[in-house]
Protein backbone atom coordinates (compact mmCIF):
# COMPACT_ATOMS: atom_id res chain seq x y z
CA UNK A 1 28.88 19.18 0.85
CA UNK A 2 26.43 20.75 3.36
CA UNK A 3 26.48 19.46 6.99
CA UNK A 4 23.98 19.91 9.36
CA UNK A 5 24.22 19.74 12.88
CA UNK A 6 21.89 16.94 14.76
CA UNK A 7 19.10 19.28 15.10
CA UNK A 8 18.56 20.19 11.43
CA UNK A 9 19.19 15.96 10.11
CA UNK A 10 17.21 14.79 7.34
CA UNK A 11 17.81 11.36 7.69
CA UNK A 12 18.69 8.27 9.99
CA UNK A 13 20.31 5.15 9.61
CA UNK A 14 18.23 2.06 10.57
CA UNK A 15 20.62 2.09 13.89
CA UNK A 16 19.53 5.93 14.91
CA UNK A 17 16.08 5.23 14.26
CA UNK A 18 16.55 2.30 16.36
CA UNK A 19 17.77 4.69 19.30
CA UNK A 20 14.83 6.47 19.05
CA UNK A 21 11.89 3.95 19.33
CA UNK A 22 12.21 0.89 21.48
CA UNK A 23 12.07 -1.81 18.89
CA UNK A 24 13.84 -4.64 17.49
CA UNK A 25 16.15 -4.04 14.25
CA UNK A 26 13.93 -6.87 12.73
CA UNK A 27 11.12 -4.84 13.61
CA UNK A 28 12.04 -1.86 12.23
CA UNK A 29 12.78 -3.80 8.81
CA UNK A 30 9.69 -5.23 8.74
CA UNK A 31 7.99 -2.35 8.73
CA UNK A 32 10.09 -1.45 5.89
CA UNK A 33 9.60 -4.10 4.06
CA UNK A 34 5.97 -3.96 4.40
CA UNK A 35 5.79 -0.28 3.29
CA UNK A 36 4.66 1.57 6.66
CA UNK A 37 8.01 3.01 6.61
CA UNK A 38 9.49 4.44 3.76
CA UNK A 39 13.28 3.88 3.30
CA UNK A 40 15.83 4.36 0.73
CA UNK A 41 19.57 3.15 -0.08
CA UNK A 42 22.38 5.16 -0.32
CA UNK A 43 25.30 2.83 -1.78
CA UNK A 44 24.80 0.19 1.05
CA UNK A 45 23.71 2.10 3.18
CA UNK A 46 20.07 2.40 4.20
CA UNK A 47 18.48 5.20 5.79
CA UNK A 48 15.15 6.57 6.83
CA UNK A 49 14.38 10.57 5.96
CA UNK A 50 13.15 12.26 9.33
CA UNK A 51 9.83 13.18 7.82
CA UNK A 52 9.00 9.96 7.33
CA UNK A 53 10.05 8.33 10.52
CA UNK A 54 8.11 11.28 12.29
CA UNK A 55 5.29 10.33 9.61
CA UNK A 56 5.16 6.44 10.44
CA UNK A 57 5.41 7.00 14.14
CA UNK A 58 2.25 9.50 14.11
CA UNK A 59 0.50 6.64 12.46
CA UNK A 60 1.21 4.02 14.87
CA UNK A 61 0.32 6.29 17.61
CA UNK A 62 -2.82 6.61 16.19
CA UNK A 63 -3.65 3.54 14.96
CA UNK A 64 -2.74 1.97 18.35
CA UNK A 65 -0.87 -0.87 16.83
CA UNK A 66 2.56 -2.05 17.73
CA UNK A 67 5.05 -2.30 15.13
CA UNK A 68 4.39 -5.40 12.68
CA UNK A 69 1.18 -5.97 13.56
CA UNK A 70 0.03 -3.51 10.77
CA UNK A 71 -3.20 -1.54 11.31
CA UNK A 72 -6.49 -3.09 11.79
């Protein structure tokens, strides 16, 4: 098994990603659940790649929506 060090992760858990944007854990899972971010299961665990967190962030930036209020 390869580690990486916290610089080089690929992926988050839904509680990481929360530590990086200041949002609700419902929030965040709506905007799973509603396809704006892209997630995937690992056993039970869910987790968010880094590409696409960085991915769905850029888009809210510049859609100038808030999280669950989807893009106009």
């Amino acid at each position: 098994m390869t580690t990486h060090s916290p610089a080089e992760q690929r992926a988050y858990t839904v509680k990481q990603a929360l530590g990086a944007v200041p949002l609700s854990r419902s929030c965040l899972y709506v905007e799973m659940a509603a396809g704006r971010l892209r997630s995937f299961k690992v056993g039970k665990r869910r987790l968010i790649a880094v590409a696409d967190f960085d991915a769905w962030l850029a888009a809210r930036r510049d859609a100038g929506t808030t999280a669950g209020a989807g893009a106009r």
